[in-house]
Protein backbone atom coordinates (compact mmCIF):
# COMPACT_ATOMS: atom_id res chain seq x y z
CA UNK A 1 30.96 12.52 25.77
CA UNK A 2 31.95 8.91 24.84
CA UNK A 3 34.35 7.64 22.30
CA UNK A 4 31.46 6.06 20.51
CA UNK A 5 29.79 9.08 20.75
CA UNK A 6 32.26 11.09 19.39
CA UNK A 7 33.24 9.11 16.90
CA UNK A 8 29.16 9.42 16.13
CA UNK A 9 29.10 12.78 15.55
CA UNK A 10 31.84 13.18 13.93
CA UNK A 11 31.05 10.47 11.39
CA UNK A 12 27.61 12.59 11.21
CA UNK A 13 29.21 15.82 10.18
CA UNK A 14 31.45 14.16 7.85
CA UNK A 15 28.73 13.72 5.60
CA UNK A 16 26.70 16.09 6.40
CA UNK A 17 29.97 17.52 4.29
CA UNK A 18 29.87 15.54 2.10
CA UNK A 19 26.23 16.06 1.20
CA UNK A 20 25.01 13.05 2.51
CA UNK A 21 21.79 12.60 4.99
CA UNK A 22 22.15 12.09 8.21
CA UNK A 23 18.65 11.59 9.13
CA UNK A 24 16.13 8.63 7.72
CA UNK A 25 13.17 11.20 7.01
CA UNK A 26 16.17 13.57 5.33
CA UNK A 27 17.33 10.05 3.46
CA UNK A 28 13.38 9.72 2.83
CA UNK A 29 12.99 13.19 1.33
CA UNK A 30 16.33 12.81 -0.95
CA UNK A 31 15.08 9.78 -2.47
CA UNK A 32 11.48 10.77 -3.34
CA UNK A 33 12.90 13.73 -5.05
CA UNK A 34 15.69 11.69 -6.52
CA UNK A 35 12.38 9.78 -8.57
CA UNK A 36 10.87 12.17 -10.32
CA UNK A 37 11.18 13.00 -14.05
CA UNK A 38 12.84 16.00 -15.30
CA UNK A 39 11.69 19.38 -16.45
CA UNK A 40 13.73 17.88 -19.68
CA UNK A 41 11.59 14.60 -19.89
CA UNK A 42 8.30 16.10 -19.35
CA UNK A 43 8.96 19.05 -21.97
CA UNK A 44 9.87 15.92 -24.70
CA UNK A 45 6.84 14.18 -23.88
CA UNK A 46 4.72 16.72 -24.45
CA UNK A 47 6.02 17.97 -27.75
CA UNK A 48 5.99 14.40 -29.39
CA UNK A 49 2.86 13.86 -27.82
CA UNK A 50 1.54 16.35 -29.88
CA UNK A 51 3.56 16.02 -33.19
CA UNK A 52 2.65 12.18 -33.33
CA UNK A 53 -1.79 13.26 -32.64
CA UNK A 54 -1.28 15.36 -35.81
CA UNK A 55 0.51 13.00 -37.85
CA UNK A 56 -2.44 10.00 -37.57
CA UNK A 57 -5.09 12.34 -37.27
CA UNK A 58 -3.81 13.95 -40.34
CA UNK A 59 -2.96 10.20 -42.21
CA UNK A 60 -6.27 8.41 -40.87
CA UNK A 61 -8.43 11.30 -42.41
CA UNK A 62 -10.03 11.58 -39.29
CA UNK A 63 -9.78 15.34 -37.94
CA UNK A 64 -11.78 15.22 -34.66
CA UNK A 65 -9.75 12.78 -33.13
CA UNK A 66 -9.18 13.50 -29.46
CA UNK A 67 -6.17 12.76 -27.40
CA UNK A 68 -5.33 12.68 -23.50
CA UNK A 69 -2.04 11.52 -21.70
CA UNK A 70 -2.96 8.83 -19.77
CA UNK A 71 -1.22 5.86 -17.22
CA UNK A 72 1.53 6.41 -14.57
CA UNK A 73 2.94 9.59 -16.50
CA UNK A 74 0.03 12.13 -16.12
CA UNK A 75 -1.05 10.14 -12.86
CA UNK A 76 2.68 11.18 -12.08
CA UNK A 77 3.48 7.72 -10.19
CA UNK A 78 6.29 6.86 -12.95
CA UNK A 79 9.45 6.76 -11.65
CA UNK A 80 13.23 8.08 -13.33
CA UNK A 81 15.30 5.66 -14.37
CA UNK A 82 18.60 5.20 -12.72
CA UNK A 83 22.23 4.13 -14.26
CA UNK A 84 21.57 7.22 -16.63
CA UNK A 85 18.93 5.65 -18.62
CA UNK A 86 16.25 8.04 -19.15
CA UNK A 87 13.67 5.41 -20.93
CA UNK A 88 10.00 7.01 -20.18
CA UNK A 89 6.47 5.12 -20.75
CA UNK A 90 3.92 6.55 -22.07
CA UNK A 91 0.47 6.06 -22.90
CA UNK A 92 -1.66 7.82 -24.75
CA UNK A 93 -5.83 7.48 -25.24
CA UNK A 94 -7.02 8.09 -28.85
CA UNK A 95 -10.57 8.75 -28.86
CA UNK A 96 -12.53 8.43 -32.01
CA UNK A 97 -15.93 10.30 -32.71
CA UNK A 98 -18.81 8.40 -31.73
CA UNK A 99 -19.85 8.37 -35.66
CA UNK A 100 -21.98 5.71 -37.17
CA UNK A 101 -19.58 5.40 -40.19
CA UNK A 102 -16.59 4.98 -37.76
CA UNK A 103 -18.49 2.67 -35.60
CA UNK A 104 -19.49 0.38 -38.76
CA UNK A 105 -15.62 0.48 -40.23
CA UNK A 106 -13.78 -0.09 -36.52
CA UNK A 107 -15.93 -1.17 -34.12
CA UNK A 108 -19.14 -3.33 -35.40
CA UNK A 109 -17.02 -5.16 -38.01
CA UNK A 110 -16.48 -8.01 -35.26
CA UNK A 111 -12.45 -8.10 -35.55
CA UNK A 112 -12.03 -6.63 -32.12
CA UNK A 113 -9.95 -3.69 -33.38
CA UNK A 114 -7.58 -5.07 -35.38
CA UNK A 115 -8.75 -3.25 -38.43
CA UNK A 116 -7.76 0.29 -36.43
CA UNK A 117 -4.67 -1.04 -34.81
CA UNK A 118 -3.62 -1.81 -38.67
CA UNK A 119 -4.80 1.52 -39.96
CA UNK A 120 -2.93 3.29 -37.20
CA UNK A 121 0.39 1.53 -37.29
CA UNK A 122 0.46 2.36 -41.29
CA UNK A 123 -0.27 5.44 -40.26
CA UNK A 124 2.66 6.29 -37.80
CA UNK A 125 5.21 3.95 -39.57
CA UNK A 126 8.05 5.33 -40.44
CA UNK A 127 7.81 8.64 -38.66
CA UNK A 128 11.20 10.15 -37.56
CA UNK A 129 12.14 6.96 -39.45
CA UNK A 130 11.09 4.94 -36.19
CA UNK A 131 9.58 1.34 -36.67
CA UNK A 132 5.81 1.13 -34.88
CA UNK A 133 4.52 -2.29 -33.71
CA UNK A 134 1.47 -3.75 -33.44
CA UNK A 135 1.06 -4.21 -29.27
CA UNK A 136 -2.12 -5.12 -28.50
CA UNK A 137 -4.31 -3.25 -27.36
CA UNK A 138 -2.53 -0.54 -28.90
CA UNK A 139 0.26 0.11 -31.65
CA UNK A 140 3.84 1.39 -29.96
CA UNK A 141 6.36 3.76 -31.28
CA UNK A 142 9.74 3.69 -29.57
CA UNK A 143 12.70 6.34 -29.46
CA UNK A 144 16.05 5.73 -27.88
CA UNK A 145 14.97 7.71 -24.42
CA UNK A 146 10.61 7.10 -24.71
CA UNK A 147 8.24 4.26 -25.53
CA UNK A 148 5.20 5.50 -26.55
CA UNK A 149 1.47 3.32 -26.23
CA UNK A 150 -0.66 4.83 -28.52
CA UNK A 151 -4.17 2.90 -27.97
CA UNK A 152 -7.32 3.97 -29.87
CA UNK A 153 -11.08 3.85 -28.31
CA UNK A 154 -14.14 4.95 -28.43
CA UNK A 155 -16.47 6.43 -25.83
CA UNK A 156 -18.46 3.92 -24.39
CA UNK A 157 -22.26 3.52 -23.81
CA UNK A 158 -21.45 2.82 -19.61
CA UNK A 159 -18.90 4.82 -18.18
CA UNK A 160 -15.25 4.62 -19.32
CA UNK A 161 -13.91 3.82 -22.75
CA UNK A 162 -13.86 1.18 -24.70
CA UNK A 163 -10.53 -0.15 -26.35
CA UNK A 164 -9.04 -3.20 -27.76
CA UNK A 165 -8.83 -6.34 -26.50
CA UNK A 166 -5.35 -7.36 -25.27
CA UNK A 167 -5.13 -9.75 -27.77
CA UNK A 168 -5.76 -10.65 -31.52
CA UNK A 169 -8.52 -13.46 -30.22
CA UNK A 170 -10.10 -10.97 -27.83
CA UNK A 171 -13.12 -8.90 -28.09
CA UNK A 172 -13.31 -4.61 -27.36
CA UNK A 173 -12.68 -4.03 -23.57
CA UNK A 174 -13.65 -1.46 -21.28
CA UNK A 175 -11.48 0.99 -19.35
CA UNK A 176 -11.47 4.51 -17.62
CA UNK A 177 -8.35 5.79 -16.82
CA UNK A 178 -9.20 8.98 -17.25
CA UNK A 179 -11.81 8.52 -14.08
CA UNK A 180 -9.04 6.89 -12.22
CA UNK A 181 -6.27 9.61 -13.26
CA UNK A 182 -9.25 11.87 -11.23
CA UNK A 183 -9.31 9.40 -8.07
CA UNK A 184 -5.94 9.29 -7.85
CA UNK A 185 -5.48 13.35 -7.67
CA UNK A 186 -8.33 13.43 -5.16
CA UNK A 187 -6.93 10.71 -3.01
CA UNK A 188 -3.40 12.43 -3.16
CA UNK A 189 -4.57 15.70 -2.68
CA UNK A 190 -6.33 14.36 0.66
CA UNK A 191 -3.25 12.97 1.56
CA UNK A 192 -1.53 16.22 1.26
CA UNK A 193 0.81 14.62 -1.61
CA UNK A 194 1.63 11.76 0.32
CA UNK A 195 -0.38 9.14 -1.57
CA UNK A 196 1.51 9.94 -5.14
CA UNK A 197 5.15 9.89 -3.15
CA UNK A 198 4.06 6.67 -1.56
CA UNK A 199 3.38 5.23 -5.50
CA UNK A 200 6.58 6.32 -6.23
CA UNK A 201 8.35 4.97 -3.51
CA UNK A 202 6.80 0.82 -3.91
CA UNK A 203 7.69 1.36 -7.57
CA UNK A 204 11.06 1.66 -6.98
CA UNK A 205 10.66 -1.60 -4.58
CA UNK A 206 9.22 -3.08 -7.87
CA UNK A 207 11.83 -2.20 -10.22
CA UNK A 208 14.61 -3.51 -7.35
CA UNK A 209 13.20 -6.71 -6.74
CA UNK A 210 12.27 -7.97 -10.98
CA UNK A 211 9.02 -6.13 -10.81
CA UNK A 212 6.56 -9.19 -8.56
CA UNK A 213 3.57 -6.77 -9.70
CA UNK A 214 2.24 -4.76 -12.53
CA UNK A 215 2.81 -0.80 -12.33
CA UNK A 216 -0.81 -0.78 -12.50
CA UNK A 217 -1.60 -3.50 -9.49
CA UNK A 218 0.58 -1.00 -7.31
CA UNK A 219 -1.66 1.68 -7.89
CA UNK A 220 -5.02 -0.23 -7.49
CA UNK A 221 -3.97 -1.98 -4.40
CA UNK A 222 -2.76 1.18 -2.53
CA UNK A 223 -5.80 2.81 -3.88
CA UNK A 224 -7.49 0.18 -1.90
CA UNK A 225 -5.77 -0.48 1.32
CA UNK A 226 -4.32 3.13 2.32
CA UNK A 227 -6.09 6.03 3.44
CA UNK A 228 -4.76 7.55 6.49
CA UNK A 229 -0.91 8.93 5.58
CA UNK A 230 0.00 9.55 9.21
CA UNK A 231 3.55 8.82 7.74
CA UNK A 232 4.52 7.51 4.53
CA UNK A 233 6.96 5.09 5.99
CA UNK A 234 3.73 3.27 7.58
CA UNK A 235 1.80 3.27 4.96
CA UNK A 236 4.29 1.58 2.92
CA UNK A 237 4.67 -1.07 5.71
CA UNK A 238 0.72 -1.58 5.45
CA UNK A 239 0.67 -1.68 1.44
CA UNK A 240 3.17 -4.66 1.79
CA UNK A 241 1.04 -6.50 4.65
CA UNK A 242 -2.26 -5.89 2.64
CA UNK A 243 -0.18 -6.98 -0.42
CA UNK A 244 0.41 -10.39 1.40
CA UNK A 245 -2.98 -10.37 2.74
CA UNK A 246 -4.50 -9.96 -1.47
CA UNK A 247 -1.39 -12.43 -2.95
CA UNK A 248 -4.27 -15.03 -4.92
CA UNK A 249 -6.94 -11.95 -5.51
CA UNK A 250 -7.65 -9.91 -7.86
CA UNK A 251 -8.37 -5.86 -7.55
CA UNK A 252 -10.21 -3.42 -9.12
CA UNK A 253 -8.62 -0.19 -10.98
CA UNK A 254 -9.41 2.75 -9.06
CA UNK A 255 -12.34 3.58 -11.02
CA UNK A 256 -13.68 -0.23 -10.74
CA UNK A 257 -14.39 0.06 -14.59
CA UNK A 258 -12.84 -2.87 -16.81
CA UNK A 259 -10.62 -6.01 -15.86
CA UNK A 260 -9.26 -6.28 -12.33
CA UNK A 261 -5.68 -6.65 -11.84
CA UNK A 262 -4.49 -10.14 -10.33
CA UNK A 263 -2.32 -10.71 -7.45
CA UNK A 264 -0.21 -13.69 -7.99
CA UNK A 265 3.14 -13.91 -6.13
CA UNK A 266 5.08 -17.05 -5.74
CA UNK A 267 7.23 -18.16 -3.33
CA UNK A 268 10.55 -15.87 -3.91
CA UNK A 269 8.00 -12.69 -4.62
CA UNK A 270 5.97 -12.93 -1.31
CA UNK A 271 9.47 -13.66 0.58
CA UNK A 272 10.64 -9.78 -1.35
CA UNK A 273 7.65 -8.32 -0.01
CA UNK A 274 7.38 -9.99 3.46
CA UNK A 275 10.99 -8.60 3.83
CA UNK A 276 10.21 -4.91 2.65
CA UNK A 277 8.05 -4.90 5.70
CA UNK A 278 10.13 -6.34 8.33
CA UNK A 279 12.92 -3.72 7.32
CA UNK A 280 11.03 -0.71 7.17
CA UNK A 281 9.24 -1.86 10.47
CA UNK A 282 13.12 -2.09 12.01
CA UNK A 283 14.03 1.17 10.44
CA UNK A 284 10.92 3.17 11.68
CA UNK A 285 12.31 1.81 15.14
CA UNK A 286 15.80 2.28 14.66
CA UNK A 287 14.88 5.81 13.68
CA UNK A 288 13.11 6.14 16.81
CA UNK A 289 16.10 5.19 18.70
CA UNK A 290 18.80 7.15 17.25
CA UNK A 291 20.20 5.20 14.80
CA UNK A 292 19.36 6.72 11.53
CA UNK A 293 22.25 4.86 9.76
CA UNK A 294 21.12 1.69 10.51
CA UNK A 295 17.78 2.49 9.47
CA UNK A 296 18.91 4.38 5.93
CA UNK A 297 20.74 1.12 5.30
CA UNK A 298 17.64 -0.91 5.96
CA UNK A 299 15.67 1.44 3.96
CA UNK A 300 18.65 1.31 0.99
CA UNK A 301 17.88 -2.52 0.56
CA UNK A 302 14.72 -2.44 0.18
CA UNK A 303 14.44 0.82 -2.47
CA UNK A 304 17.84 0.04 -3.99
CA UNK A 305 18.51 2.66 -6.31
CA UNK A 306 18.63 5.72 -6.09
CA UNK A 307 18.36 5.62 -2.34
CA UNK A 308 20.91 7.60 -0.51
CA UNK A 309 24.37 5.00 0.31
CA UNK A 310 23.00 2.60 -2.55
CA UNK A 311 26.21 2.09 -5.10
């Protein structure tokens, strides 16, 4: 055995020791579970979930009100905050009965929902002494560890919903994220629960590098360009080409109901994303080679936190 390679394996059991990997796919594994939210999180999401449905339901007079999780959290694509921060997002789909009385108040009164939005954010003010906000398309209430979207619809004639507009000058839009909650499980669940861990994993890219896309566009665009999940590190190598390829586009959600997301990227952003590539290209081959520390490091600058040997 060589010095070097001595000094190699003994640098490798070290922290092994120390609890560190020693691998990329074991530096890989560490860091997707390392995302995730907590039993803790989930548990408070769902009980305020709840509490706040039966406080407007209960305030707007309207009793058949029905409610469903919906976005990155029951998708689960969101991501755990790092530092300690334990902020979660979440969304959540108020759908009113389809009633002709409801429909004349809310929805054929030609103010594009602001009449609900109002009703609804005088209806959760003030609860748990908490200060709601009119955000359109929906009204927010935020506690020190959750923000919570709470955006009101009605079922709509086509598929999907329809909502808000995302502004006070626009008109009801239509959405389905229920449908493309469903595409998403079905596509994961293909991928053997690859495709979800790969969502997780470009998220964290986002949050490292000032966010160059939407939450959302990193959904729809690796619902569009990956389908094979040979290996996760590959995939994300071909989201970031196809993500250079789509820079100027615009892509449909999952379900291809509503607005399509735009790609815009400038300069700095495409130069973030042509680098993600290049290093996880060089780690995959470092890897190959041996050299799994050079190829965590690569990895660690292009996740950032919490990525094993990120500080």
């Amino acid at each position: 055995m060589t010095e070097f390679e001595r000094n190699k394996l003994i640098a490798a059991i070290l922290a092994e020791r120390a609890g560190k990997p020693t691998t990329l796919d074991a530096a890989v594994e560490k860091f997707l579970s390392d995302l995730l939210l907590t039993d803790t999180q989930r548990t408070r999401v769902a009980s305020r979930q709840d509490a706040v449905r039966e406080t407007i339901k209960s305030r707007l007079g309207i009793p058949n009100v029905k409610t469903y999780l919906v976005g990155s959290y029951p998708r689960e694509t969101q991501i755990r905050e790092v530092d300690g921060r334990s902020l979660i997002d979440v969304d959540c789909l108020f759908i009113l009965p389809g009633d002709t009385d409801l429909l004349q108040k809310y929805y054929w009164n030609g103010d594009g929902g602001r009449r609900l939005l109002e009703e609804m954010h005088s209806a959760i003010d003030g609860y748990q002494g908490l200060k709601a906000k009119v955000d359109w398309p929906c009204v927010t209430l935020a506690w020190a560890d959750m923000k919570m979207e709470l955006t009101p619809a009605f079922k709509a004639e086509d598929p999907g919903y329809v909502i808000p507009g995302a502004s006070i000058w626009e008109k009801w839009q239509t959405t389905d994220p229920l449908k493309d909650e469903d595409l998403i499980t079905k596509r994961n669940q293909a991928a053997n629960g690859d495709f979800k861990k790969l969502i997780r994993m470009l998220k964290c890219w986002n949050r490292t590098h000032g966010r160059p896309i939407s939450s959302f566009a990193i959904e729809a665009v690796a619902y569009q360009t990956t389908s094979h999940f040979e290996n996760l590190l590959f995939e994300a190598s071909w989201f970031f080409k196809q993500l250079l390829a789509l820079n100027g586009t615009s892509v449909p959600a999952p379900s291809k109901v509503g607005k399509y997301v735009k790609i815009q990227l400038d300069h700095w952003e495409t130069h973030f994303v042509s680098s993600a590539k290049t290093h996880i290209d060089k780690a995959i081959d470092y890897a190959a080679f041996g050299r799994h520390e050079e190829a965590i490091a690569l990895l660690g600058s292009v996740f950032g936190k919490p990525f094993p040997g990120v500080k």
